[in-house]
Each structure stands twice: as structure tokens, then as C-alpha cells.
Protein backbone atom coordinates (compact mmCIF):
# COMPACT_ATOMS: atom_id res chain seq x y z
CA UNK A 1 10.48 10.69 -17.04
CA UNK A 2 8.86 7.10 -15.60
CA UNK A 3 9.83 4.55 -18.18
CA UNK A 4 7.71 1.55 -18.64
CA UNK A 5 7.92 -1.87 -20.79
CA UNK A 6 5.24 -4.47 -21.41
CA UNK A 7 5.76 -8.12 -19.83
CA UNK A 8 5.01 -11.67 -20.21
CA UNK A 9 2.70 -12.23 -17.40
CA UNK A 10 1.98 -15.35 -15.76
CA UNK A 11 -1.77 -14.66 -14.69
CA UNK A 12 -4.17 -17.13 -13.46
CA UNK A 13 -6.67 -19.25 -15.83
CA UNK A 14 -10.32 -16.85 -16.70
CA UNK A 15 -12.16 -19.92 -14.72
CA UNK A 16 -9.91 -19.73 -11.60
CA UNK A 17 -9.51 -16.19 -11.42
CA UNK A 18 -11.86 -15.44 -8.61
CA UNK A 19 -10.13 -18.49 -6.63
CA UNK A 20 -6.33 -17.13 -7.21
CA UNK A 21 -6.51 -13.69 -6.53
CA UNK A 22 -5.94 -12.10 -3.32
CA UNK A 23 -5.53 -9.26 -1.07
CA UNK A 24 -1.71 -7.46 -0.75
CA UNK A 25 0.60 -9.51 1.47
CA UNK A 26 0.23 -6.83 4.15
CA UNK A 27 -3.15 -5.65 5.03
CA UNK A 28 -4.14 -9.04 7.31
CA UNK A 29 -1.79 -10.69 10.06
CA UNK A 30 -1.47 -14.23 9.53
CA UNK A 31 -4.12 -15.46 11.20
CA UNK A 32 -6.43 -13.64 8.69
CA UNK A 33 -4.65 -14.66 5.92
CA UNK A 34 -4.88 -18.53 6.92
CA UNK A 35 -8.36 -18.01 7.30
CA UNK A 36 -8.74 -16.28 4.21
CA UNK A 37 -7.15 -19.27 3.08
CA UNK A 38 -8.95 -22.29 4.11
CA UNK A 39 -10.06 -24.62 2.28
CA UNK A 40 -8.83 -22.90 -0.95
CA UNK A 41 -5.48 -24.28 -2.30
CA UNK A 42 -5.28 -22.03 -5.21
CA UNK A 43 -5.38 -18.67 -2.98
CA UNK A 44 -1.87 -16.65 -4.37
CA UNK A 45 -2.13 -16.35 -0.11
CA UNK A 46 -0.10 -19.32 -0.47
CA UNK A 47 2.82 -17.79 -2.58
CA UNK A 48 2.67 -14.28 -0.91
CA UNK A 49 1.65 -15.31 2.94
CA UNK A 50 3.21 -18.73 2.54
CA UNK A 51 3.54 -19.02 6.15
CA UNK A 52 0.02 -19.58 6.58
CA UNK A 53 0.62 -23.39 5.56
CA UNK A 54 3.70 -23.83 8.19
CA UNK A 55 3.47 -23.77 12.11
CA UNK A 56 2.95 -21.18 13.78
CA UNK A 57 6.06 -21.79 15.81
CA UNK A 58 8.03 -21.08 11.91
CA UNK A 59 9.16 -16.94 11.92
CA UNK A 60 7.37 -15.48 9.22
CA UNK A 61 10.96 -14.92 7.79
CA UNK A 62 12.47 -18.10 8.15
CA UNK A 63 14.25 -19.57 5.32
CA UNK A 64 11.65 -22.50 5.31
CA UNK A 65 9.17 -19.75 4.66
CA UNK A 66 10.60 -18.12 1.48
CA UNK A 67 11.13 -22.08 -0.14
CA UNK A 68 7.69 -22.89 0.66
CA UNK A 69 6.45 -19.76 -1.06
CA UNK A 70 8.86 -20.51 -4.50
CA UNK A 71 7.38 -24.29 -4.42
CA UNK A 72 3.64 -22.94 -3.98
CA UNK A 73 4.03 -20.69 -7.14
CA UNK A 74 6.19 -23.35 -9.26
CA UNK A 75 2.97 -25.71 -8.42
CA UNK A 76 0.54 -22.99 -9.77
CA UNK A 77 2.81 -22.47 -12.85
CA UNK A 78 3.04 -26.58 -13.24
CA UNK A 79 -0.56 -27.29 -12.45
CA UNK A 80 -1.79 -24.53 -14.94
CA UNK A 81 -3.58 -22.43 -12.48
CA UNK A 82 -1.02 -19.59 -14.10
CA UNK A 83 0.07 -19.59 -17.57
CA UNK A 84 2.47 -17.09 -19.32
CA UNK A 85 0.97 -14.79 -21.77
CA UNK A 86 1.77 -15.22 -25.38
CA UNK A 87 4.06 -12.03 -25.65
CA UNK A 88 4.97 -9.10 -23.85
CA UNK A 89 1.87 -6.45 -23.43
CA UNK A 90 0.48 -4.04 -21.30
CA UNK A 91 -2.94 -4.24 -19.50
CA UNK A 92 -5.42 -2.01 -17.96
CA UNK A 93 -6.71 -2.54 -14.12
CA UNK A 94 -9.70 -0.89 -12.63
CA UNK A 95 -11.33 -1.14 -9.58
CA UNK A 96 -15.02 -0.20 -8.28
CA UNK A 97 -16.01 0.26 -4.68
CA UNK A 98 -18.26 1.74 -2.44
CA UNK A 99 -15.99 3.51 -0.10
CA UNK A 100 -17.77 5.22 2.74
CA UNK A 101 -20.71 5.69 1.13
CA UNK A 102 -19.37 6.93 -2.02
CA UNK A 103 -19.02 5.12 -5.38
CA UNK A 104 -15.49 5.73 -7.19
CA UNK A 105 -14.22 3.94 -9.76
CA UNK A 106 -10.16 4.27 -10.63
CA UNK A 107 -8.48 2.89 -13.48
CA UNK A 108 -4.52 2.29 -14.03
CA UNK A 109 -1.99 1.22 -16.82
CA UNK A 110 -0.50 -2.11 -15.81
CA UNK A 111 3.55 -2.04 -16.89
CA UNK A 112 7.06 -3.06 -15.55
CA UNK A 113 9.06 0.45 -14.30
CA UNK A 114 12.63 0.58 -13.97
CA UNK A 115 14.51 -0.03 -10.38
CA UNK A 116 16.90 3.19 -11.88
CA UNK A 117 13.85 5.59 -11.95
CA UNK A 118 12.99 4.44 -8.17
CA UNK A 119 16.51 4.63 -7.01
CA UNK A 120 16.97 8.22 -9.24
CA UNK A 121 13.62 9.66 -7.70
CA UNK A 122 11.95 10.04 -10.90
CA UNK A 123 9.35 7.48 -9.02
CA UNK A 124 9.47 9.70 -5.82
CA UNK A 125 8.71 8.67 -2.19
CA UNK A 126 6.84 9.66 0.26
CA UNK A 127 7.15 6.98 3.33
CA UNK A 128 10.73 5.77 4.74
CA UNK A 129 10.39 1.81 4.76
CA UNK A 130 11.01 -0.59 8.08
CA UNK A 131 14.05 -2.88 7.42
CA UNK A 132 12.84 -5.90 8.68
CA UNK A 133 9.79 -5.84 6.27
CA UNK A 134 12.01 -4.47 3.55
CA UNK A 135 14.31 -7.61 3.85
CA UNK A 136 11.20 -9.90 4.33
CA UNK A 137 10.00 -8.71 0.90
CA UNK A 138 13.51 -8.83 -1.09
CA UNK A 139 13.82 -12.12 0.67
CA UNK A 140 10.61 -13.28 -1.18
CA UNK A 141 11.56 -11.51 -4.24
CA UNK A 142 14.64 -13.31 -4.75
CA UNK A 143 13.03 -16.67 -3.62
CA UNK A 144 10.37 -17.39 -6.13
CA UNK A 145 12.50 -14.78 -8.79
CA UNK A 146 9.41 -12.99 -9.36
CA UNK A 147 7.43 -9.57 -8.39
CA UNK A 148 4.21 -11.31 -6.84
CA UNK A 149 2.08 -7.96 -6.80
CA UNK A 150 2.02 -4.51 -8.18
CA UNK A 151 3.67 -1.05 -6.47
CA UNK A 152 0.75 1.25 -6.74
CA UNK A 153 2.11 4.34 -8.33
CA UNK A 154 0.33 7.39 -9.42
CA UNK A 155 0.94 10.11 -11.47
CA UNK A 156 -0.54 13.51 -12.25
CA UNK A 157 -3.27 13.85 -14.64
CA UNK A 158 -2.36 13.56 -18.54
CA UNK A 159 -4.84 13.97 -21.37
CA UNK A 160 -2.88 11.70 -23.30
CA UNK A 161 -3.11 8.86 -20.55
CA UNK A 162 -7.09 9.20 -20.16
CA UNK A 163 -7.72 8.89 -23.52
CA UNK A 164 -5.93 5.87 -24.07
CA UNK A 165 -7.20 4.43 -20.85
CA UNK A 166 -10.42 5.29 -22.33
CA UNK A 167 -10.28 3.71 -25.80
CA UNK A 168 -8.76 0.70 -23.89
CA UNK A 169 -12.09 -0.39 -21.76
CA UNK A 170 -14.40 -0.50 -24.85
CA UNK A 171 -12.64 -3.65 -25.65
CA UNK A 172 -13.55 -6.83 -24.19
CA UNK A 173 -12.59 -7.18 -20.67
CA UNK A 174 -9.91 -10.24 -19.88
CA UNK A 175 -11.20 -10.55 -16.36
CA UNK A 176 -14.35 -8.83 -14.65
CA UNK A 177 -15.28 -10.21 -11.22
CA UNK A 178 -16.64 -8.74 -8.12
CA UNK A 179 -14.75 -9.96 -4.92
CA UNK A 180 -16.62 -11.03 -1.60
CA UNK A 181 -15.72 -7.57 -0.16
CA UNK A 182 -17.81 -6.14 -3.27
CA UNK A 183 -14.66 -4.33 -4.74
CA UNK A 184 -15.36 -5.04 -8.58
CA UNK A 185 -11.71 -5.88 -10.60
CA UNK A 186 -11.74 -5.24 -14.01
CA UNK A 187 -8.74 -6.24 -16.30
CA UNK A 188 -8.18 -5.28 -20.19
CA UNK A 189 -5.35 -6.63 -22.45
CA UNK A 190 -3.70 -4.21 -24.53
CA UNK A 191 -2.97 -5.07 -28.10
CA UNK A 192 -0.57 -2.09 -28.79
CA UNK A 193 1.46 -1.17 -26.29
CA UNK A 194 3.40 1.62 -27.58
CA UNK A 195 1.39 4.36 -27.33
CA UNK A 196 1.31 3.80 -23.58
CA UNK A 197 5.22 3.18 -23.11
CA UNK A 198 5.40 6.89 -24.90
CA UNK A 199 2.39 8.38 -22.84
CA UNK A 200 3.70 7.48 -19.78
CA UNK A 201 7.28 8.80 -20.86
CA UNK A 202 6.31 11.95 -21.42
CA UNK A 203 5.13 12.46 -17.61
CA UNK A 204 8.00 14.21 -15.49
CA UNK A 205 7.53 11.58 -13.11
CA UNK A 206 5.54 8.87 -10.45
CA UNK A 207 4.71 8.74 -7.15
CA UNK A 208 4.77 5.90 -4.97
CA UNK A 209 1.39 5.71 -3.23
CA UNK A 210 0.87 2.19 -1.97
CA UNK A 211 3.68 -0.61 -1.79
CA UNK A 212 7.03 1.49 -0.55
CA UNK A 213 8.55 -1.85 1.06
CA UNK A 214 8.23 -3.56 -2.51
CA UNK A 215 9.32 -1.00 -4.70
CA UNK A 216 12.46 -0.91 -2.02
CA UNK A 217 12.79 -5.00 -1.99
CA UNK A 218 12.24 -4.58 -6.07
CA UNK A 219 15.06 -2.53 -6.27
CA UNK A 220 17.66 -4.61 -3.77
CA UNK A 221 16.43 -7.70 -5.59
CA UNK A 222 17.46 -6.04 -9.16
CA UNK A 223 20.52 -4.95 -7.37
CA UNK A 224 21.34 -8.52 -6.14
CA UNK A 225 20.92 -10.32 -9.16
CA UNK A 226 23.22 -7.60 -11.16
CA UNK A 227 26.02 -8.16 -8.43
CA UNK A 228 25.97 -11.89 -9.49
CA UNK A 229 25.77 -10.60 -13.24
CA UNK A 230 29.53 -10.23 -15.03
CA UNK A 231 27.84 -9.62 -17.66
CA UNK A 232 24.93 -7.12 -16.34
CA UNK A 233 23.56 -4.32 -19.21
CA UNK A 234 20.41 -3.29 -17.00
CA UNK A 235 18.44 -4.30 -19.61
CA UNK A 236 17.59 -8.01 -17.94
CA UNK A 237 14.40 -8.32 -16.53
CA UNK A 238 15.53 -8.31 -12.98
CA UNK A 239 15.99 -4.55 -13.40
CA UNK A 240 12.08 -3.94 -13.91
CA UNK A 241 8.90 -4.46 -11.45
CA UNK A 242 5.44 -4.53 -11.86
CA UNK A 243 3.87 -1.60 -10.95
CA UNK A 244 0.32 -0.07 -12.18
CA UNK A 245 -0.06 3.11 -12.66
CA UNK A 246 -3.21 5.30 -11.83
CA UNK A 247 -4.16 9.32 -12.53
CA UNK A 248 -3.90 10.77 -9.09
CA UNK A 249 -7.49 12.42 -9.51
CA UNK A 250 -8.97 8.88 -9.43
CA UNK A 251 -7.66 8.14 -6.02
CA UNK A 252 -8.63 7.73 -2.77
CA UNK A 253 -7.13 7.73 0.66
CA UNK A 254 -8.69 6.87 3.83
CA UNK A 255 -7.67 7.99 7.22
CA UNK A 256 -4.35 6.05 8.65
CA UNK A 257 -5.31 5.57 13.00
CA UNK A 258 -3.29 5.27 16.04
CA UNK A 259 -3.60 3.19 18.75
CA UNK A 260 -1.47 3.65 21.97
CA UNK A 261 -1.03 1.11 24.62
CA UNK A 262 -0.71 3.48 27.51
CA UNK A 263 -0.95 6.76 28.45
CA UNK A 264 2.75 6.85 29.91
CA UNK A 265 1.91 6.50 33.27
CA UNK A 266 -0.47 9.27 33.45
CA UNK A 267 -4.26 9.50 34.31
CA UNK A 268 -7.06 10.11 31.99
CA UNK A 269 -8.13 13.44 33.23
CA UNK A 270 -4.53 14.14 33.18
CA UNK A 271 -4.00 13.53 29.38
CA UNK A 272 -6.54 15.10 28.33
CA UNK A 273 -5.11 17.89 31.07
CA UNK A 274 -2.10 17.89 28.44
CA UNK A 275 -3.90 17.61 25.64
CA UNK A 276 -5.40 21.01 26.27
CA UNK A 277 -2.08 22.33 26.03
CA UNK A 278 -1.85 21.25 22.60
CA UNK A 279 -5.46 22.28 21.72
CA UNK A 280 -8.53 23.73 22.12
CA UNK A 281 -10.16 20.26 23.20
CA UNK A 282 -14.28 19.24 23.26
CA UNK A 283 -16.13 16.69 23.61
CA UNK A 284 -17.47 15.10 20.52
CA UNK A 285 -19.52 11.94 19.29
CA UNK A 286 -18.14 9.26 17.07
CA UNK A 287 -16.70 9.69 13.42
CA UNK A 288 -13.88 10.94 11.53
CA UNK A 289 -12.04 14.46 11.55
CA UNK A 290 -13.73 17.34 9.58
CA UNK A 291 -10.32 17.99 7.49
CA UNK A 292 -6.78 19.35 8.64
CA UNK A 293 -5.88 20.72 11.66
CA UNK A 294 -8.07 18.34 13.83
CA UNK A 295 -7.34 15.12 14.93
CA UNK A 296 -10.24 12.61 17.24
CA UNK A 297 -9.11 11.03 20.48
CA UNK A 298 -11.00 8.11 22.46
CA UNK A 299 -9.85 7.46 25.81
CA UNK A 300 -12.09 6.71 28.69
CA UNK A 301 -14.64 5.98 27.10
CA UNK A 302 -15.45 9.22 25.56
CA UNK A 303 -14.85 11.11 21.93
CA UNK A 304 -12.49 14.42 22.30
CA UNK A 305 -11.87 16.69 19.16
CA UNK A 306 -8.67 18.34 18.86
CA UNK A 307 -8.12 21.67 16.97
CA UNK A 308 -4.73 22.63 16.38
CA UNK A 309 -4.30 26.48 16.38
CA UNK A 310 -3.87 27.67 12.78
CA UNK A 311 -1.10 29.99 13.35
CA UNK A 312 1.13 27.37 15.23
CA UNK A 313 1.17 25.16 12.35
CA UNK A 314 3.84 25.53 9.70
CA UNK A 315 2.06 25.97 6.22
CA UNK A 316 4.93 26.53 4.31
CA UNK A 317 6.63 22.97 5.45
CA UNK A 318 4.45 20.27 3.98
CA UNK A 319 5.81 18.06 6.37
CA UNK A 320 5.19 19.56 9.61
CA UNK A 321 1.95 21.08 8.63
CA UNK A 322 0.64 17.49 8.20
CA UNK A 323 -1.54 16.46 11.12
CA UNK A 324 0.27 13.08 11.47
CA UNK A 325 3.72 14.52 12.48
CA UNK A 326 1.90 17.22 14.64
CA UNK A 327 -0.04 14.49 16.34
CA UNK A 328 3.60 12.59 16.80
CA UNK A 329 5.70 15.69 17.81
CA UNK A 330 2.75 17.51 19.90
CA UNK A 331 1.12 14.12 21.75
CA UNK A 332 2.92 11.39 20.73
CA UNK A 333 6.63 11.70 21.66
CA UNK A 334 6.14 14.35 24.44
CA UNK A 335 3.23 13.39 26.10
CA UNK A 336 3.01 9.47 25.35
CA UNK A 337 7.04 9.19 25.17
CA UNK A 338 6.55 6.86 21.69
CA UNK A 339 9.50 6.97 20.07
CA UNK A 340 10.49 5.92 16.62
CA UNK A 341 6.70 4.76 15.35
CA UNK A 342 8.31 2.35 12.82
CA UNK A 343 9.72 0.39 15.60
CA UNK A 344 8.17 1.20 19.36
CA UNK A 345 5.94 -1.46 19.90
CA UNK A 346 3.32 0.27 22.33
CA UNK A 347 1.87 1.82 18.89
CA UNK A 348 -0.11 0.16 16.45
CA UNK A 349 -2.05 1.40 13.56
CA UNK A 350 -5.84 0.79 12.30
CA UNK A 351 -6.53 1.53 8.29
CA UNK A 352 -9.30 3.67 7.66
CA UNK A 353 -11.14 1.03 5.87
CA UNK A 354 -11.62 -0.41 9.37
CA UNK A 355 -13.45 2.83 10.57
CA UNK A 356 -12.87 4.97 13.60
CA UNK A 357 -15.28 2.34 15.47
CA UNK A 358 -12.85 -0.16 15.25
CA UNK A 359 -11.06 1.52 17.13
CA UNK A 360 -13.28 2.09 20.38
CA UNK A 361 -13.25 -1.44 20.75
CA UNK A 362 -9.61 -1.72 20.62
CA UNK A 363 -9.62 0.80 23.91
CA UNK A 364 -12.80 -0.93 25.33
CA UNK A 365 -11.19 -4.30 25.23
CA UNK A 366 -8.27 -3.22 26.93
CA UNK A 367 -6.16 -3.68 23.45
CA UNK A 368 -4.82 -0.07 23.95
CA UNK A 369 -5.74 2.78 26.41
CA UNK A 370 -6.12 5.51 23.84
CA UNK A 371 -6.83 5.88 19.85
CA UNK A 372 -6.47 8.96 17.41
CA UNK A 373 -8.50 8.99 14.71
CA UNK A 374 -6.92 10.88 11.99
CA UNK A 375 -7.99 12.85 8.70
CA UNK A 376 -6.87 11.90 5.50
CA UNK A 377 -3.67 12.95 3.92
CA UNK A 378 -4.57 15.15 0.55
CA UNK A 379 -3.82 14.14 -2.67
CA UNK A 380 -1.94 17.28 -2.83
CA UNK A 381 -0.17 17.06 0.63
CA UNK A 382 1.13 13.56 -0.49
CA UNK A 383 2.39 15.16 -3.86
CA UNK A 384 3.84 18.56 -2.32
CA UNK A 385 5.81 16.01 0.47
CA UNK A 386 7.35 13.78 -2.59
CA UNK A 387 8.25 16.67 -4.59
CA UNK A 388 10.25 18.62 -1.90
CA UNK A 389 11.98 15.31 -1.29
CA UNK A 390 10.87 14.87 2.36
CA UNK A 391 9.56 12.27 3.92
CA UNK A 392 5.79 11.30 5.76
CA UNK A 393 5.42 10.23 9.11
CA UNK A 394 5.24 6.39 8.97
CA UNK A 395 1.62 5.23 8.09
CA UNK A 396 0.25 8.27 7.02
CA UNK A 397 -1.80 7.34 3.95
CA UNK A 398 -4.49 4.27 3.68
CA UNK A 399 -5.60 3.97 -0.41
CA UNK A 400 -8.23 2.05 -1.02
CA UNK A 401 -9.37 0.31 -2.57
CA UNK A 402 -6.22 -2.22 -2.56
CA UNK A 403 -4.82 -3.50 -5.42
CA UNK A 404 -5.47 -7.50 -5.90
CA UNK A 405 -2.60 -9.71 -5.98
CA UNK A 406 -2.15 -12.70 -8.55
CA UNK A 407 -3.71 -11.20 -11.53
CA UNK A 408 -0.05 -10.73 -12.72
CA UNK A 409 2.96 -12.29 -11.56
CA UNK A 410 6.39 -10.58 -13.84
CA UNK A 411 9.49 -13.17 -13.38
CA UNK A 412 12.74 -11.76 -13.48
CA UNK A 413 14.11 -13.71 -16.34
């Protein structure tokens, strides 16, 4: 069972709110986030992306990087643009959007969860993480001595949960603004936080769904500082990270796209040639995947749909029945020769927020030669993977909408 404790949160001032708080660290490259930036001092950008204020020339994870970021945040903290709440407590976080059309509206408990229940798989995984981001992130951890943004775990449905959730919002909000992407962020404090510490206890367990690289950093970081501890308990603070915590019915996740450099020295007509082998493949205009089993491909100009063959696929495997590893072990590593997709560098990947039209113009301006536009992972394919202890293919699942950054800031001491 998920433990959780309440915190003493630096968040940012109720006027400067809208000013401080940002998108996660990785959904822009840095040229977005500088621009996201400019002319606003206050942006958390500058404690979480604090390489947007260096040259370019500086590695994202140079030393000079991490110092800048702990000076940025000790300015906020000394300036007042943060202050530390009066106690320890709890809060609730919801978000509205307009995703694809549709209105939905999900709501999570705001806490600190132990690095023991990550490491001991009671918070279970579903994504393997990339070690040079994972050492960026415990890098930054250990710099400013601080979790700068929550792990966005969920959890299966509890009656318990909702109705505490529930009694929570008819208080008066601590925070409600609506963003420039029209995402509207919502933020309660909780006066009694006990009934939410024993709520959430009495779930078997969480799921990571967004933020595996700083649950992973969260957990070196806690490790770190208790190797430098003689007297460690693993009670300190360094032993907990912010997380929030959301019922998985709430949640949405968008399609996670593929973009290939090259076609591995092969023509068009003869990809699509092997791509037949695969498939039964037709052409088909613009949008995303009607469900499982299909998968989109753009190259040459022109839409292809993809249906698998229902009695090739693997239903009892939740892994390989996934149309992310069949796209990787059917067309990716055979035909395309892409090898590990964490670390080959003639892949890249396109969130579904973007839509499946960014990615003709990726392949009409020459910025790969063919994209897959892929159907969402289930709710229930993402729970079935992290129970039987597997593992996803690498950037299988795209939640929005994405959690803000800099409403709450936990220190380690």
C-alpha cells in the first residue's frame, strides 16, 4: 500500500501565480522553453530549464547548469515569489481542458510518496528510463535539494478517495487560473490531512503514469543523501517526493508518434512493398487510428492504414499485443533497422497533443522520410503491463493534460 505524508510547500505568491508556473521540464526543447521564457523572470523555466539563461554553447548538463538552476530558485525563495506554507498539508490539483474536442476535467490528491514504495513496486512502472536524462534529473534534484515538479501517479478508482476529493473542492480554491493554452489549474488546501494519508493507504498500490525519469532521479537523490547520512532512519525528508495522485478513470492519454529519418535505404514503393507483409495496407486520409491493431503511416506524401491480423497478435502478453512494440518488432527494427528507440538517433517522437498533422510536415520538410501515427495506449493496457511487471516500449503513453510545474516545490530537509 502507497504511503503518503503532507509537506511544507514552497508555492508561489496568489498574485504571481500565473507568472511562476510552468510547463514540465520535458515537453519543449530549449529553444521553446527560452521563448516561453522571455521577458518573464519569474517563469519556474528558470529553475527547471535553467539553461535557457546560459549559452547555447553550455551542455544542458553541465555543472554550470545545475548551480544556475539552485541560485534561480534560492532568488525566488529570497525575493518572495515562493514562500513556505505554514505547516505540513495536503492539497488538491485539478485540471480542465478541451482535449480533441472533448471536455474532461481530472482531479488528484497532492502528497509526498515514499522512494521505498517506488523502489519496492508498490508504485509500479510501466516505461524503462534513459540514463542520461535520469542523471540530468538526479543531478538537478540534488542541486537545488528540492523535487521541482510532481510524478503523476494514478491509482484505481476508490470510493473513499472520490468522496474526499469531492468534499475538498467545495472549499475555497487557493489558486484558480486558466493558462494561455486554455488548460484551467485549480488548487485546494486541505485542512485535515489524515483522512487522505489513510485513504490512499488502503489502495494496494500506484502507477506511474507521467514523470518515470523523476520518480527514478527522486529515488537516487534519496539514496544519495542517505549514503552521506550516518545517522539515516528513512524518515528524513529526502526519502519522500512530490507526487499527485489522480483516479485512473479521470485520465487521458493521447497517441505517442514516430518519426523515422529514413527508410533504410529502401524506396517508397518498396516500404510500403514490406509493409504489406506486415499488413493488410490501404490508402487512407488524414487522422488518428480507429483503436488497436492499426497503426497510420505517411510517407510520400500519402496516408496508409495498417491492420495487423488479429490472430498474429499475442492477446494474452500485454506487452506484445500493444501496437507500439508490434510497430517496433514488425517495421521498426526489421524493416527500418532502428535499434534501441531510447538511444538510435534516426527516431524521434511527436506527442499526440501535437496531432497526426504535425507530423506530415515533419516528412514534407524533409525532417524525416516517414511518420506512424499511433493509437492510444488503454487505461487498462497501461495497468495490465505494470501489474505483470513488464515493461512498455519507450514513449508509449502521452497524458494530457500535463501537470504544471511551480505550484509546489517539496525541499528535502
Amino acid at each position: 500500500m502507497p504511503r503518503i505524508k503532507p509537506f511544507a510547500a514552497l508555492r508561489p505568491r496568489a498574485d504571481l501565480v500565473e507568472r511562476v508556473v510552468s510547463l514540465p521540464y520535458d515537453v519543449m526543447d530549449r529553444a521553446e522553453a527560452r521563448q516561453m521564457a522571455h521577458g518573464n523572470p519569474r517563469s519556474f523555466l528558470h529553475v527547471i530549464r535553467a539553461e535557457i539563461g546560459l549559452d547555447d554553447a553550455v551542455s544542458p548538463y553541465d555543472p554550470k547548469v545545475y548551480a544556475a538552476a539552485r541560485q534561480n530558485l534560492s532568488e525566488f525563495v529570497n525575493e518572495g515569489v515562493l514562500e513556505r506554507e505554514d505547516r505540513e498539508r495536503v492539497y488538491l490539483y485539478r485540471q480542465q481542458a478541451k482535449i480533441n474536442g472533448v471536455e474532461v476535467s481530472q482531479t488528484g490528491v497532492v502528497a509526498c510518496c515514499h522512494v521505498e514504495d517506488y523502489l519496492n513496486n508498490v508504485i509500479k512502472k510501466h516505461e524503462k528510463t534513459r540514463q542520461v536524462k535520469e542523471d540530468d534529473r538526479t543531478n538537478h534534484t540534488l542541486a537545488i535539494n528540492a523535487n521541482p515538479g510532481p510524478v503523476f501517479l494514478m491509482h484505481k478508482d476508490s470510493d473513499a478517495i472520490t468522496a474526499l476529493i469531492g468534499a475538498g473542492m467545495k472549499e475555497t480554491p487557493l489558486y484558480d487560473m486558466k493558462a494561455s493554452d486554455g488548460v484551467r489549474h485549480t488548487v485546494w488546501r486541505i485542512e485535515d490531512e489524515a483522512p487522505f494519508v489513510e485513504a490512499i493507504g488502503a489502495i494496494p498500490e500506484a502507477y506511474v503514469a507521467d514523470g518515470h525519469h523523476r520518480s527514478a532521479s527522486a529515488a537516487r537523490a534519496g539514496a544519495e543523501r542517505a549514503a552521506r547520512n550516518a545517522n539515516h532512519t528513512g524518515n528524513e525528508e529526502y526519502n519522500w517526493f512530490l507526487c499527485v495522485l489522480f483516479p485512473a478513470s479521470e485520465l487521458t492519454i493521447l497517441g505517442y508518434h514516430r518519426v523515422v529519418q529514413d527508410l533504410n535505404g529502401l524506396s517508397a514503393s518498396a516500404f510500403l512493398e514490406k509493409l504489406a507483409g506486415v499488413g493488410s495496407v490501404e490508402p487512407v486520409k488524414e487522422g488518428e487510428p480507429e483503436g488497436t491493431g492499426r497503426f497510420h503511416v505517411y510517407v510520400d506524401g500519402s496516408w496508409h492504414r495498417v491492420t495487423i491480423p488479429a490472430d498474429s497478435i499475442d492477446a494474452t502478453d500485454p506487452v506484445a499485443a500493444l501496437d507500439y512494440q508490434i510497430v517496433y518488432d514488425r517495421v521498426l527494427a526489421p524493416v527500418l533497422g532502428i535499434g534501441d528507440i531510447r538511444t538510435d538517433d534516426r527516431i524521434d517522437f511527436v506527442g499526440g497533443i501535437r496531432g497526426v498533422g504535425e507530423l506530415r510536415k515533419r516528412v514534407d520538410a524533409g525532417k524525416g522520410a516517414v511518420a506512424f501515427a499511433m493509437a492510444p495506449v488503454t487505461i487498462g493496457q497501461l495497468i495490465d503491463v505494470s501489474d505483470a511487471d513488464q515493461i512498455m516500449s519507450p514513449k508509449s503513453t502521452w497524458f494530457e493534460p500535463k501537470l504544471r510545474s511551480g505550484f509546489f516545490v517539496h525541499t528535502l530537509d
